[in-house]
Each structure stands twice: as C-alpha cells, then as structure tokens.
C-alpha atoms as a PDB file:
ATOM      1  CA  UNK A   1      -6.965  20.774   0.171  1.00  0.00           C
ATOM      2  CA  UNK A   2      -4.870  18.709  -2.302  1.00  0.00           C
ATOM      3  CA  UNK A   3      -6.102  16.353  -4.549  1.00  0.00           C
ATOM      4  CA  UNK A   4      -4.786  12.920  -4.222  1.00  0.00           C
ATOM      5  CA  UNK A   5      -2.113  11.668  -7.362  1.00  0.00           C
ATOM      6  CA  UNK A   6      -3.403   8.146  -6.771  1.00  0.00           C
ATOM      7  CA  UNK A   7      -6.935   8.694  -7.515  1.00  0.00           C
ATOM      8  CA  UNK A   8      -7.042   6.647 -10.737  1.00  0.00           C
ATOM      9  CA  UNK A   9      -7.462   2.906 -10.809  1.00  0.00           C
ATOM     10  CA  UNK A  10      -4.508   0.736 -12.020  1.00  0.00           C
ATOM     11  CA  UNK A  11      -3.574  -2.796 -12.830  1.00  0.00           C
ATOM     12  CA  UNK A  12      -2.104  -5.196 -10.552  1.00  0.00           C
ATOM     13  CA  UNK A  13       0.993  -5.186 -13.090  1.00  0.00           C
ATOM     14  CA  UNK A  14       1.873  -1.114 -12.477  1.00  0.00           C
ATOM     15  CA  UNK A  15       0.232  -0.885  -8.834  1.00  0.00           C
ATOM     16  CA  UNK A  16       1.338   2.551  -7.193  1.00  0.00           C
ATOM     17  CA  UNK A  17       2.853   0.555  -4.267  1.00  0.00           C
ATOM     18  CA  UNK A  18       3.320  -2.699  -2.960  1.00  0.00           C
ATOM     19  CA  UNK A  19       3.267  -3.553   0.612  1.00  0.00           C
ATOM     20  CA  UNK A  20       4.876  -7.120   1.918  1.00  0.00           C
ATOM     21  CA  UNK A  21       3.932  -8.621   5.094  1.00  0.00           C
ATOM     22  CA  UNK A  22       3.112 -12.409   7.081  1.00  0.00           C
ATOM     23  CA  UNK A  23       1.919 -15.130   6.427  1.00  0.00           C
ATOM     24  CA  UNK A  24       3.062 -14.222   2.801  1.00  0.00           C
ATOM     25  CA  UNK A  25       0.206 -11.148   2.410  1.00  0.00           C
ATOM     26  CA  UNK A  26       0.733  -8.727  -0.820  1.00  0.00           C
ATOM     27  CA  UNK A  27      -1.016  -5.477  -0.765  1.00  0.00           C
ATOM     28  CA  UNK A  28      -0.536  -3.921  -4.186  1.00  0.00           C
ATOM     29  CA  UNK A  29      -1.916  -0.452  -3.913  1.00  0.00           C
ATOM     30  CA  UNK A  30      -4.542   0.444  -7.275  1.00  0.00           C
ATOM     31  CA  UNK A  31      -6.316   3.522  -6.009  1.00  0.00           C
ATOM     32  CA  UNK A  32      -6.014   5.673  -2.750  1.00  0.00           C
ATOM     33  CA  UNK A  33      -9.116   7.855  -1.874  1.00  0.00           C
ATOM     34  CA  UNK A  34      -7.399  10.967   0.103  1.00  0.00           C
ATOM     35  CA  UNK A  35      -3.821  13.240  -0.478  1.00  0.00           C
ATOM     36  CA  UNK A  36      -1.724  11.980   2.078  1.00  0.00           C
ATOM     37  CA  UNK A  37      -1.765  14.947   3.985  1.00  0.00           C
ATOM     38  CA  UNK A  38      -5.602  14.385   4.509  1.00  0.00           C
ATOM     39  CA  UNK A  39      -5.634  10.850   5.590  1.00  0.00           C
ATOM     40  CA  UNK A  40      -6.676  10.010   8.714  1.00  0.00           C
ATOM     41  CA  UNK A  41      -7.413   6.702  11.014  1.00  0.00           C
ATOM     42  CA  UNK A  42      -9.839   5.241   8.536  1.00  0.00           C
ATOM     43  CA  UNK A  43      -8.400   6.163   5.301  1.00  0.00           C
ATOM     44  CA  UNK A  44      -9.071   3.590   2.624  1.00  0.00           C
ATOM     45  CA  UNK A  45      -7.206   2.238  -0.025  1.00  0.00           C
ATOM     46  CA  UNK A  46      -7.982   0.233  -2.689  1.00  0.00           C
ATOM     47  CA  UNK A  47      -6.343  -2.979  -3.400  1.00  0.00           C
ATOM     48  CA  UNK A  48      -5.291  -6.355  -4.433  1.00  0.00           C
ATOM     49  CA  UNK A  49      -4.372  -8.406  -1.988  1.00  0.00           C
ATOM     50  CA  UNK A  50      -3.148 -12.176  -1.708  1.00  0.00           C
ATOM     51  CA  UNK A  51      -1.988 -14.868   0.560  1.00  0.00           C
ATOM     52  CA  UNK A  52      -1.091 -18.045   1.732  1.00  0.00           C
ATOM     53  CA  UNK A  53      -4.588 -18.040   2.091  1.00  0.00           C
ATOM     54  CA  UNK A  54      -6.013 -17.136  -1.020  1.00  0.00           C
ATOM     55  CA  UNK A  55      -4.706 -19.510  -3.245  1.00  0.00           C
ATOM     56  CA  UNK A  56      -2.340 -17.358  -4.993  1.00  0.00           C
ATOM     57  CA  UNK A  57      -5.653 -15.478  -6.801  1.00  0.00           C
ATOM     58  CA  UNK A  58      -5.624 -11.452  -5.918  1.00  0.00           C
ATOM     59  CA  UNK A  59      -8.521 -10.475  -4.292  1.00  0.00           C
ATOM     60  CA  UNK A  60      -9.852  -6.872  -4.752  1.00  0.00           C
ATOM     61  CA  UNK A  61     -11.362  -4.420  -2.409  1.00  0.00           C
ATOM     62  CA  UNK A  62     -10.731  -1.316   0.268  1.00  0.00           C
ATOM     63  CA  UNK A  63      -8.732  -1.788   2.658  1.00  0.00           C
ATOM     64  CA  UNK A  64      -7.672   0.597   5.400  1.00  0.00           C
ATOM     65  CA  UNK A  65      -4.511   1.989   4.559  1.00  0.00           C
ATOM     66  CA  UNK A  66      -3.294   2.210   8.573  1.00  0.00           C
ATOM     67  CA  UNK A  67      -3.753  -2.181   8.372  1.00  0.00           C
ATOM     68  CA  UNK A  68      -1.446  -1.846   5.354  1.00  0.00           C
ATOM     69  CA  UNK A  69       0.971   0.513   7.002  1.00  0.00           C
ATOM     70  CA  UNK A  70       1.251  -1.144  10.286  1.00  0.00           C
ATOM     71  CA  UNK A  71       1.502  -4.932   9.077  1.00  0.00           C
ATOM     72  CA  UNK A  72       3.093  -4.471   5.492  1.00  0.00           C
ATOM     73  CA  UNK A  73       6.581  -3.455   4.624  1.00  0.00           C
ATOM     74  CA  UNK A  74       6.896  -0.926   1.494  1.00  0.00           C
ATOM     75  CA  UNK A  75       9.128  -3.433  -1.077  1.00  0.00           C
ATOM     76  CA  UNK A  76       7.967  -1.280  -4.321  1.00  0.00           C
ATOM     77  CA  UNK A  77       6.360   2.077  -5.084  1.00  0.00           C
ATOM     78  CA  UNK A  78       6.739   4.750  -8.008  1.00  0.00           C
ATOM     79  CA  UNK A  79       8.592   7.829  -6.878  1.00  0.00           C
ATOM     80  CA  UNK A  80       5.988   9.815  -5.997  1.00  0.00           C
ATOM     81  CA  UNK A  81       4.704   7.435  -3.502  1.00  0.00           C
ATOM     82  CA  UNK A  82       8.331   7.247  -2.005  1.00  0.00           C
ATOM     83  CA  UNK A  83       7.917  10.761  -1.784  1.00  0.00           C
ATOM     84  CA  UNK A  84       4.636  11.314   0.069  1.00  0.00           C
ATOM     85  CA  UNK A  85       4.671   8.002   1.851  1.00  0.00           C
ATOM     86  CA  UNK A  86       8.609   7.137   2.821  1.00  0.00           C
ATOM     87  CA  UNK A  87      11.510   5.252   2.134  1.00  0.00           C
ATOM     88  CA  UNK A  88      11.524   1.080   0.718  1.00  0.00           C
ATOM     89  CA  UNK A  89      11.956  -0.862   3.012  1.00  0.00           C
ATOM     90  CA  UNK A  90      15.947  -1.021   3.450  1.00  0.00           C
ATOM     91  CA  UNK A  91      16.402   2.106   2.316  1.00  0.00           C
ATOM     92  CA  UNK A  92      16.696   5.651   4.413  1.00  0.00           C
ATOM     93  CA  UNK A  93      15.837   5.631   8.034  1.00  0.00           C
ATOM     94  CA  UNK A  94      14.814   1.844   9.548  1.00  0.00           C
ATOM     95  CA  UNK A  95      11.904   0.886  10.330  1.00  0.00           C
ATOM     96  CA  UNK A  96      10.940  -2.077  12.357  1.00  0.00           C
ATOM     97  CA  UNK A  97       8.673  -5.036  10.539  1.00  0.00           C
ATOM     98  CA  UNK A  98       5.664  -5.510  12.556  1.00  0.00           C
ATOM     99  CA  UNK A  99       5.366  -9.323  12.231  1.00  0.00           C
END
C-alpha cells in the first residue's frame, strides 16, 4: 500500500493544490492523509479554505476531499498532483464545473 507524497504539512504560499469554486471558495490543499489510490468516500484533506464568507482570513481544518472534488475546480497543483489527481482545469479532457 503506497504511502501518500502529500503527507507533510505546507504553507498556504506553496499549497500542493488549489481548488476554485462558488461563492468565491479557495481550497488550498496543505496535507492529504491517504495515496490516492487508497482514498475512499471519506478521505480527508487538510486545508485552508476562504470565502466570501470568511472575510478574506483562511481558515484551517479537514475537509473531505470528495466536497473539494465535486464543488472545486483544480486552477493550481505541483506536477505530481496533476499526475495522481488530473488535468487543471482547461487543460486535457473537460470537465464540467459543478456550480
């Protein structure tokens, strides 16, 4: 079983992956707990996240990572999250925005 590459905690300025989505929501991805290949439905990631709603201030904590995926468009991400995870948004095969 494969270790994941995102296990270490970054900084909201080098974030693994960033995920856009309504209502102006960031997701920038600091820590994932599983490989890819081992996630399942309640997979967690940990992140800072901001809003409309928040102020503008990041707020930090797991999130599930299937929230992320299914509201949130990939804008950023370090190659080997493009590579486990999938193209930017815009880039390879579409994908339709869920908001």
């Amino acid at each position: 079983m494969p270790r994941t590459p995102f296990g270490k905690t970054t900084s909201t300025e080098k974030p693994y992956a960033i995920y856009s989505g309504p209502n102006g929501f960031e997701w920038r991805v600091l820590k994932t707990y599983q490989h890819p290949e081992n996630e399942g439905t309640h997979a967690r990631w940990f992140v800072a996240a901001k809003s409309d709603h928040t102020g503008g201030e990041y707020e930090y904590g797991d999130t599930y990572a299937g929230e992320i995926q299914h509201h949130g468009i990939l804008v950023s991400a370090s190659p080997l999250w493009i590579e486990l995870y999938g193209p930017l948004w815009g880039e390879g095969d579409p994908v339709e925005a869920n908001f």
